[in-house]
C-alpha atoms as a PDB file:
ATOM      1  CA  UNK A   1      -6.020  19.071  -5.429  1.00  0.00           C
ATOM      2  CA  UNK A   2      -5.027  15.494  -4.347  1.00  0.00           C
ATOM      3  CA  UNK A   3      -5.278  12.798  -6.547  1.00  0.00           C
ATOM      4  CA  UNK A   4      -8.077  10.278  -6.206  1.00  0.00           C
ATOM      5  CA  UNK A   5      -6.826   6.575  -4.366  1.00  0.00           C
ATOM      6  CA  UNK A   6      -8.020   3.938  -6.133  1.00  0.00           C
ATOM      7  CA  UNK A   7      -7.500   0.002  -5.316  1.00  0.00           C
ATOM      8  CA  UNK A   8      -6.742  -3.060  -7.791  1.00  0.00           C
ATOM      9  CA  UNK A   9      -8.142  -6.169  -7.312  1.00  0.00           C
ATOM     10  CA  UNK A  10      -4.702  -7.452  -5.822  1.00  0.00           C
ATOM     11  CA  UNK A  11      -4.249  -4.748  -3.508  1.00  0.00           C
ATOM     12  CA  UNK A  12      -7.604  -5.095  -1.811  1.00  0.00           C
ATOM     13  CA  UNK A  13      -7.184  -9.040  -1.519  1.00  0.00           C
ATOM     14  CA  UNK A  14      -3.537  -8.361   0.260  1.00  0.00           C
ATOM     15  CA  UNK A  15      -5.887  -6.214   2.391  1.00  0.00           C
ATOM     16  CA  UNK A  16      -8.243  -8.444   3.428  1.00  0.00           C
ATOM     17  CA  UNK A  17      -5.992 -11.116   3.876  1.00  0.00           C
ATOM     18  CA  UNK A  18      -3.509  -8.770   6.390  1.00  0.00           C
ATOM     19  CA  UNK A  19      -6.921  -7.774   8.138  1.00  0.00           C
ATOM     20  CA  UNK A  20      -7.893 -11.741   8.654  1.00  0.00           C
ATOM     21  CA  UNK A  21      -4.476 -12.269   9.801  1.00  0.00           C
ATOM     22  CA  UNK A  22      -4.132  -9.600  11.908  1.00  0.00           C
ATOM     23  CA  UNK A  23      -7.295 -10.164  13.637  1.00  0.00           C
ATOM     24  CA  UNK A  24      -7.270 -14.012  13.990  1.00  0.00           C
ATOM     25  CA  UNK A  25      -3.766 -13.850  15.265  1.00  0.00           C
ATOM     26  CA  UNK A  26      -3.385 -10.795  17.267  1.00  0.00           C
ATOM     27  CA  UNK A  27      -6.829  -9.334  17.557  1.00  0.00           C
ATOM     28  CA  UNK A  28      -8.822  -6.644  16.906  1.00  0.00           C
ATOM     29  CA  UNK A  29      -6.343  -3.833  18.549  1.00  0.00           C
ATOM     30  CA  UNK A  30      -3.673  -5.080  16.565  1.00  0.00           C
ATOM     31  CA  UNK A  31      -6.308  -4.321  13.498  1.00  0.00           C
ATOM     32  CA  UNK A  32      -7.053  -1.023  13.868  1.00  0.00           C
ATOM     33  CA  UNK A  33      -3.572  -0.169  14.543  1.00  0.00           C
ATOM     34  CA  UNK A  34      -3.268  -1.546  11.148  1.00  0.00           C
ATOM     35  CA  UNK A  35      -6.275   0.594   9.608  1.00  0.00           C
ATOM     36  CA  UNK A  36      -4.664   3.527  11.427  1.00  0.00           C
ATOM     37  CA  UNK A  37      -0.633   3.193  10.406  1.00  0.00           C
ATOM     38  CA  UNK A  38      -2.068   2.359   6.658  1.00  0.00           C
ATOM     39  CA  UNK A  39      -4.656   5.593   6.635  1.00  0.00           C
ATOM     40  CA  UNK A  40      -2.127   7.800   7.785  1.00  0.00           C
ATOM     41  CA  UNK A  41       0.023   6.285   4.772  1.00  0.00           C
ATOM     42  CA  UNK A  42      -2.501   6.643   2.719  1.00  0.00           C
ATOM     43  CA  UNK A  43      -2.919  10.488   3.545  1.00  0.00           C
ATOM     44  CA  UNK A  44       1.028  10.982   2.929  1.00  0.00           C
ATOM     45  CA  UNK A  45       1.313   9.527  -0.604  1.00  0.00           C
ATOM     46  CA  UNK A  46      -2.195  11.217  -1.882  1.00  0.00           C
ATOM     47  CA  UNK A  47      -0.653  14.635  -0.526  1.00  0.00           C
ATOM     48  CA  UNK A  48       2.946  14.155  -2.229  1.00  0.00           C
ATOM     49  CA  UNK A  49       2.641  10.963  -4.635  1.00  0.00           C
ATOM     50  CA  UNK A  50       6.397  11.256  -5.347  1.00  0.00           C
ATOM     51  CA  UNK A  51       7.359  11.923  -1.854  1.00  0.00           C
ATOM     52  CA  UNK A  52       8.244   7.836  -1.709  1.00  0.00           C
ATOM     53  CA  UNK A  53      11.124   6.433  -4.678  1.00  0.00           C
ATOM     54  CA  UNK A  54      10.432   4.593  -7.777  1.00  0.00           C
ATOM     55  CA  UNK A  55      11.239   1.091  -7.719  1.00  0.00           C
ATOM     56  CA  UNK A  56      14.573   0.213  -9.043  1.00  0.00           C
ATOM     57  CA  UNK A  57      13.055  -2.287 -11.681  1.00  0.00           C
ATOM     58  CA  UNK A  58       9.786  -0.413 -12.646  1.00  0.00           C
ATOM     59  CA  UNK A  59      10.209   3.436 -12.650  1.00  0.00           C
ATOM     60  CA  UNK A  60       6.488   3.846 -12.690  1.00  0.00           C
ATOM     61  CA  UNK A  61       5.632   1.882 -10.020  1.00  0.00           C
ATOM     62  CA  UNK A  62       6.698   3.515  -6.386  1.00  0.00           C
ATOM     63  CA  UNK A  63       6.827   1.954  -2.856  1.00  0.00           C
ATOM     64  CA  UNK A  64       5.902   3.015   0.558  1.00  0.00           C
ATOM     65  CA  UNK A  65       7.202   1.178   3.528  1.00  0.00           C
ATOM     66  CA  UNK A  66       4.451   1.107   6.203  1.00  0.00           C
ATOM     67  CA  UNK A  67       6.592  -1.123   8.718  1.00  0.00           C
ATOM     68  CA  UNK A  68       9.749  -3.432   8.416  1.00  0.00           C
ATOM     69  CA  UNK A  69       6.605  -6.296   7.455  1.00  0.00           C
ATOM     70  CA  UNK A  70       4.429  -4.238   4.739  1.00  0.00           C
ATOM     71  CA  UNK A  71       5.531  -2.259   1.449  1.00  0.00           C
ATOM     72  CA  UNK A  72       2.765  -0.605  -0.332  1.00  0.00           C
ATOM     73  CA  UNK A  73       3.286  -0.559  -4.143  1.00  0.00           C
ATOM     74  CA  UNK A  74       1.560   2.380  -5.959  1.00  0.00           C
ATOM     75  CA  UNK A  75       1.495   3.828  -9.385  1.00  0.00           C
ATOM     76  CA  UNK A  76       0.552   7.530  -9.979  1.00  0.00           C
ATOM     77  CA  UNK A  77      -1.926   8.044 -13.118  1.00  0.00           C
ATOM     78  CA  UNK A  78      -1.400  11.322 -14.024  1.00  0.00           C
ATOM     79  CA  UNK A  79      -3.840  11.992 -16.675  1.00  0.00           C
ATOM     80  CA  UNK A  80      -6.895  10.531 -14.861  1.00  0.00           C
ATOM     81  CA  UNK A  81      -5.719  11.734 -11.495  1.00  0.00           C
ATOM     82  CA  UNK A  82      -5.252   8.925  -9.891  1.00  0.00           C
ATOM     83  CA  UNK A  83      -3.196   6.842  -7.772  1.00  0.00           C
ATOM     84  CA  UNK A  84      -3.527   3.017  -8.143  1.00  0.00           C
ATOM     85  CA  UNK A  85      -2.843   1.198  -5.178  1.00  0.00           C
ATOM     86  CA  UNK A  86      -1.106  -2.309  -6.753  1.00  0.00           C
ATOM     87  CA  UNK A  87      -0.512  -4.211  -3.963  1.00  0.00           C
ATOM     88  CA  UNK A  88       0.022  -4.337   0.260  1.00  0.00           C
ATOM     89  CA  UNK A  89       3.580  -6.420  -0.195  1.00  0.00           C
ATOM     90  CA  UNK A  90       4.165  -8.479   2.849  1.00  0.00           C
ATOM     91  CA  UNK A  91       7.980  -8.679   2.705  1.00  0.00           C
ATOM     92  CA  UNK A  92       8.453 -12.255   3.394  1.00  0.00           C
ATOM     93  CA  UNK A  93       6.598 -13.086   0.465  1.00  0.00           C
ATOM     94  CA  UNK A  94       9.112 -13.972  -2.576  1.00  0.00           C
ATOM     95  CA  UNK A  95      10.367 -10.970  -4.320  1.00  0.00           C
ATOM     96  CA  UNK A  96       9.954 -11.672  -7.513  1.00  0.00           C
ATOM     97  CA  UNK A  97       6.453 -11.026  -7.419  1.00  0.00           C
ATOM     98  CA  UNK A  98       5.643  -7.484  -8.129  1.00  0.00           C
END
């Protein structure tokens, strides 16, 4: 059985704030091509969490590019089952953030 996708607080602010973006800038197409790519992403790590590599400074963490603009950082929680979704990492942000 998959493990259960769960959000923090960060990761569903960096969503809303790609959404607003997306839509105030490109429109809604350029939206739900968004929703679509980041489902399908989604799908793929909660089917094989370790499919994607560890980050290089956190082993625990792992990261999922979903285009040359967008990294999505996740951590897999065995014992509950889980897989946190940390944050939706624009990549011109600075990288010393996560």
């Amino acid at each position: 059985m998959a493990e259960k996708i769960i959000w923090t607080h960060q990761a569903l602010a960096d969503y809303e704030e790609i959404k607003k973006y997306l839509l105030s800038s490109f429109g809604d197409l350029a939206v739900s091509e968004f929703l679509f790519s980041l489902n399908k992403k989604l799908d793929s790590i909660q089917a094989n969490p370790t499919l994607y590599p560890a980050s290089l400074t956190k082993k625990n963490i792992r990261k999922a590019v979903l285009n040359k603009r967008l990294i999505i950082f996740y951590q897999i929680l065995p014992r509950k089952k889980q897989i946190a979704i940390l944050s939706l990492w624009n990549t011109r942000r600075n990288i010393q953030k996560p």
